[in-house]
Protein backbone atom coordinates (compact mmCIF):
# COMPACT_ATOMS: atom_id res chain seq x y z
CA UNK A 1 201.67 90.21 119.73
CA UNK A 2 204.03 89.90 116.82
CA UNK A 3 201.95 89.85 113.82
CA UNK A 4 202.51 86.66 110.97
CA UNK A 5 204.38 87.48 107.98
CA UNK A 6 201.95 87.32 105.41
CA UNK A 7 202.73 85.75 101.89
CA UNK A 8 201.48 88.52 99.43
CA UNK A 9 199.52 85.92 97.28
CA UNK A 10 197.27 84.97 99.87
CA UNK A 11 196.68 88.58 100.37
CA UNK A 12 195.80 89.37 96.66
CA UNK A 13 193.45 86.04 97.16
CA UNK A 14 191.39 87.39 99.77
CA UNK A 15 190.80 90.56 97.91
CA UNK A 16 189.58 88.45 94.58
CA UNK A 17 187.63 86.56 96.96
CA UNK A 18 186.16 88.65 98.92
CA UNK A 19 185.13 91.12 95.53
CA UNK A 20 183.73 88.43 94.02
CA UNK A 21 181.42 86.76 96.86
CA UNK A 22 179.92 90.74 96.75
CA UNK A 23 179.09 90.04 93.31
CA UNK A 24 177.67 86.75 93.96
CA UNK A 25 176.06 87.40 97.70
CA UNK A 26 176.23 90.97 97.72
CA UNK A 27 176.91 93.04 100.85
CA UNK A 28 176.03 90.88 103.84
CA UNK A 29 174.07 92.19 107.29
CA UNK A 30 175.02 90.84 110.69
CA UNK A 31 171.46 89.51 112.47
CA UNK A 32 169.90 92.11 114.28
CA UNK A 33 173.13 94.25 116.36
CA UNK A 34 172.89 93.41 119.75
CA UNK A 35 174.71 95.45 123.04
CA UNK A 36 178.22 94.03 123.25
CA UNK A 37 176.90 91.68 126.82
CA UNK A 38 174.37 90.51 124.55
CA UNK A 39 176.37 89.17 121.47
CA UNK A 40 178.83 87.34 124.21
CA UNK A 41 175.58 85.80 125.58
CA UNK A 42 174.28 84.97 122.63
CA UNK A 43 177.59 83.48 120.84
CA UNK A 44 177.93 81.16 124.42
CA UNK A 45 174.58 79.82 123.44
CA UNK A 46 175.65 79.25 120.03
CA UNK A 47 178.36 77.28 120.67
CA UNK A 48 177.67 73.53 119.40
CA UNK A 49 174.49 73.95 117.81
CA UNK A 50 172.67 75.60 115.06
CA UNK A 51 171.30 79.31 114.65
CA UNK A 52 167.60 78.48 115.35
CA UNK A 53 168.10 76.65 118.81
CA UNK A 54 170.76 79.99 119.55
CA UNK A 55 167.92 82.26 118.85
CA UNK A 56 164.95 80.46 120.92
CA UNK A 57 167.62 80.01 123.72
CA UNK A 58 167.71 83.63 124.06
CA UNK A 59 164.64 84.90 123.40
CA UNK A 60 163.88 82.35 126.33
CA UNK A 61 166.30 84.13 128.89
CA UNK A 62 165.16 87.54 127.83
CA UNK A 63 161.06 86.13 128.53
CA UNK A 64 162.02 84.87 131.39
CA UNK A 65 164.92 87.42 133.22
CA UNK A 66 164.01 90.86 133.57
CA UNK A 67 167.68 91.85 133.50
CA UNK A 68 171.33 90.17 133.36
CA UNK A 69 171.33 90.69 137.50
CA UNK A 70 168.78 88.57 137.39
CA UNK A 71 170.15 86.23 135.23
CA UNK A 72 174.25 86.73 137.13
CA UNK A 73 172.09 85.86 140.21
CA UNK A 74 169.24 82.86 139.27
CA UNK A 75 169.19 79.37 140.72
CA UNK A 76 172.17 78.07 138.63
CA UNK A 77 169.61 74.77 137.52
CA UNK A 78 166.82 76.91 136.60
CA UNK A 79 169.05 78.81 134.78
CA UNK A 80 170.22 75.48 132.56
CA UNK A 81 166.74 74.68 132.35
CA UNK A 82 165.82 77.45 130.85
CA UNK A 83 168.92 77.12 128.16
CA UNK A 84 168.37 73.66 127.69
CA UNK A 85 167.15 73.95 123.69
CA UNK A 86 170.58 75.04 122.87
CA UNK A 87 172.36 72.25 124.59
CA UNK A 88 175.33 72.16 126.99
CA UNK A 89 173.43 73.82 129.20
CA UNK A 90 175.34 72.04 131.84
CA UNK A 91 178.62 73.94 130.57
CA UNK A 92 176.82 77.11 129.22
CA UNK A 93 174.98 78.02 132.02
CA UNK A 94 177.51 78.40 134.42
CA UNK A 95 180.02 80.01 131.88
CA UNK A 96 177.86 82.74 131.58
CA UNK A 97 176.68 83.64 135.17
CA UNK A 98 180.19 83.14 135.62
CA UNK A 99 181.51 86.03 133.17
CA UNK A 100 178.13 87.85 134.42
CA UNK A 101 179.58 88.23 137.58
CA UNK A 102 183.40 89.02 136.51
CA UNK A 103 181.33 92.07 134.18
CA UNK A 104 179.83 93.16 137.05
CA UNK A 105 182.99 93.03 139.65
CA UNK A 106 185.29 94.46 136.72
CA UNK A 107 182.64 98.27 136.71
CA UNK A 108 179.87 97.40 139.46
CA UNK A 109 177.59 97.39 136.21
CA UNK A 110 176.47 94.51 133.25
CA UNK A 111 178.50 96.62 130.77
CA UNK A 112 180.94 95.57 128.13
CA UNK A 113 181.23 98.99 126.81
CA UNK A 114 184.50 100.21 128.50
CA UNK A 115 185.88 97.50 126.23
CA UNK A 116 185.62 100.26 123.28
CA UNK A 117 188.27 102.38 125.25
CA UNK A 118 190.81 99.93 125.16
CA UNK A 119 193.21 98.75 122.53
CA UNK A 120 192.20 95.87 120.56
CA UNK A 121 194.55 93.38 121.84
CA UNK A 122 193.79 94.42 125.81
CA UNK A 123 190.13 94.43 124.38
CA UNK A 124 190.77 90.80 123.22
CA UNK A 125 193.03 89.72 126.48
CA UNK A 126 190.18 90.79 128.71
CA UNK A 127 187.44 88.82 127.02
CA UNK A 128 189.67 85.89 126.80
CA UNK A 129 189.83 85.61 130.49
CA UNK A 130 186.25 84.37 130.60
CA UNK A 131 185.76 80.81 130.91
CA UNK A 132 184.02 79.11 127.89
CA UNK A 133 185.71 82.38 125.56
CA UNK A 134 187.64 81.61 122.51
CA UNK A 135 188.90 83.60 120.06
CA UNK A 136 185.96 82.92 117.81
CA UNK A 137 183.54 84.35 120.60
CA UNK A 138 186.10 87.29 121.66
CA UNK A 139 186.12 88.25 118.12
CA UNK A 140 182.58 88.28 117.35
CA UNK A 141 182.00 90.24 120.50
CA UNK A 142 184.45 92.71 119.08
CA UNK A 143 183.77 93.17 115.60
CA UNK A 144 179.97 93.06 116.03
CA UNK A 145 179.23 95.02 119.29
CA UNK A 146 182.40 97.32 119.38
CA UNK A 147 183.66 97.98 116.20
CA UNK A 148 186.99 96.72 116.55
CA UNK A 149 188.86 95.13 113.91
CA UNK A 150 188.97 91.24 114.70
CA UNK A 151 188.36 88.65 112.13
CA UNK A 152 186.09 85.83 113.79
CA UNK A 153 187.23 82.37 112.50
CA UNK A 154 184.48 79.25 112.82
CA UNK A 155 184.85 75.86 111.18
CA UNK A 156 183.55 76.97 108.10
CA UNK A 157 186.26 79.88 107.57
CA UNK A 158 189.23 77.68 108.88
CA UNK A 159 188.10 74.70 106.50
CA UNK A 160 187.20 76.92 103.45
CA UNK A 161 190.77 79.46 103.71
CA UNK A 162 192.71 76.46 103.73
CA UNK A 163 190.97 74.59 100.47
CA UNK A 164 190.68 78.42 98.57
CA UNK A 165 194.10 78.97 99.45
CA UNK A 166 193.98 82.33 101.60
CA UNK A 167 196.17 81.49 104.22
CA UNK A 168 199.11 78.54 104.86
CA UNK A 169 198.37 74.86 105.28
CA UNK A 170 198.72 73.85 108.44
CA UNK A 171 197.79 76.54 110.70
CA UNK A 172 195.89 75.75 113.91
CA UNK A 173 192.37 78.08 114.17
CA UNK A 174 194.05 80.29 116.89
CA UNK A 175 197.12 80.90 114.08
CA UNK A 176 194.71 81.06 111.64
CA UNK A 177 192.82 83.52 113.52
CA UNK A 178 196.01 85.59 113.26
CA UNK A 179 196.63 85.26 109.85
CA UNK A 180 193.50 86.15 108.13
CA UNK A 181 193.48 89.05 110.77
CA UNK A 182 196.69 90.13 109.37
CA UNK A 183 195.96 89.30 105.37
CA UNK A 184 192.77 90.93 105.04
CA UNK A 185 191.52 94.42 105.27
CA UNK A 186 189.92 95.53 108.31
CA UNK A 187 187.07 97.18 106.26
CA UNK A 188 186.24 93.62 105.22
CA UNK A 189 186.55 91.94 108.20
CA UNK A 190 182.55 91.77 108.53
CA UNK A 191 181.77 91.04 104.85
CA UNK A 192 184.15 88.51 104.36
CA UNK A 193 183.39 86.70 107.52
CA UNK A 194 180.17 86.15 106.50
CA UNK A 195 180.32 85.94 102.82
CA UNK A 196 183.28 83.25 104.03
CA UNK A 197 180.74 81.12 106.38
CA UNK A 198 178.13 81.38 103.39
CA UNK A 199 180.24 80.02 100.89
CA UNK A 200 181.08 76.99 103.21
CA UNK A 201 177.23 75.93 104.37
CA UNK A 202 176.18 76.52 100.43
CA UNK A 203 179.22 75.07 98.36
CA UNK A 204 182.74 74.15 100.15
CA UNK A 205 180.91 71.79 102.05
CA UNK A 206 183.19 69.28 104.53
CA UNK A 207 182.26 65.99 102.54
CA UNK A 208 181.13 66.61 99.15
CA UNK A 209 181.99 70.48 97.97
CA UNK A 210 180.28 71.32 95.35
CA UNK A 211 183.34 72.76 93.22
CA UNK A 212 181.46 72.51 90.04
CA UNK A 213 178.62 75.12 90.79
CA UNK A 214 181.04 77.31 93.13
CA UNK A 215 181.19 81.13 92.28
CA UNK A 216 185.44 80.83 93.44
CA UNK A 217 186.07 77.65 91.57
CA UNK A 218 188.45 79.30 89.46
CA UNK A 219 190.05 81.02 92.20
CA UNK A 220 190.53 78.53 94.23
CA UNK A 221 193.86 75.80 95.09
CA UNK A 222 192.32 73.12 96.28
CA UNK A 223 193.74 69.82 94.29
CA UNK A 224 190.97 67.93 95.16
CA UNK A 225 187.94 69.56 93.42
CA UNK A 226 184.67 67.61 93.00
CA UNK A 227 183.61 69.31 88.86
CA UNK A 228 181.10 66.45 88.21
């Protein structure tokens, strides 16, 4: 993959950025780390719905399976039953038996760990093959459970680059993906990520931001700033 030429203002932007949400939010932690099958489970569940009904949706498979053989090989509507709280269980429960039993047929084990051995973007390719995996769910798979150096974009990030100005207007997520991949510092990957989603769900809200008590404000391009 050819990698996006990257306007050198956007890269100095990131850097302000991301020093400054340290000074504001400080150093961020990831939840608890979790083994690299794990995180992919976990970021299937958390696809279309909010942290809490991720977490209980887990903590329900793990009360309930033994192992992931048991869970690669339950009744497929037990299986959505016991998903249901984090809904599309219809669509998540067979996308993860499903890459459950493409783990097992790829090693004969329920390991994502070989993934460490390979270079990122055969790393990436790989987990991309899974139905119901997108680069948001590849990525947090990698950065968080492997230590490789992707950049996770969610709506928050892709709405909140484009207002700060970190990256072009424009982009589609997968581009954007690229771009911010590219722009920022692989140290930061983690910190930024989250400091990123943070600022969105506190201040660069969708409908209203709330410019006028943001810690970027100054910082940031967007023409459309709400400073009452």
């Amino acid at each position: 993959m050819t990698p996006p030429d990257i306007n050198p203002e956007h890269r100095e932007r990131i850097k302000q950025v991301h020093a400054r949400l340290l000074e504001v939010f400080g150093y961020p932690e990831w939840r608890q780390p979790l083994p690299a099958v794990d995180e992919l489970v976990c970021t299937f569940l958390s696809q279309n719905t909010n942290d809490i009904n991720r977490d209980k949706a887990f903590q329900a498979i793990k009360a309930h399976y033994a192992s992931w053989e048991e869970v690669r090989d339950a009744d497929p509507q037990e299986f959505m039953q016991v998903i249901r709280i984090a809904g599309l269980a219809n669509q998540k429960g067979p996308n993860i038996q499903q890459a459950l039993r493409e783990i097992s047929a790829k090693n004969g084990e329920i390991s994502l760990d070989w993934l460490k051995d390979l270079p990122l973007e055969e790393a990436r390719q790989w987990l991309l093959s899974l139905k119901g995996v997108g680069r948001k769910t590849a990525a947090i798979v990698l950065l968080f459970s492997l230590g490789k150096p992707a950049f996770p974009v969610d709506t928050h990030i892709f709405r909140v680059s484009g207002r700060i100005g970190l990256r072009p207007i424009g982009l589609s997520i997968e581009k954007v993906h690229d771009y911010l991949e590219a722009a920022a510092d692989p140290q930061d990957y983690a910190a930024l990520h989250l400091n990123l989603i943070r600022l969105g769900r506190e201040f660069c809200h969708a409908r209203k931001p709330e410019c006028f008590r943001c810690p970027v404000v100054d910082l940031c391009q967007y023409p459309q700033k709400n400073l009452k």
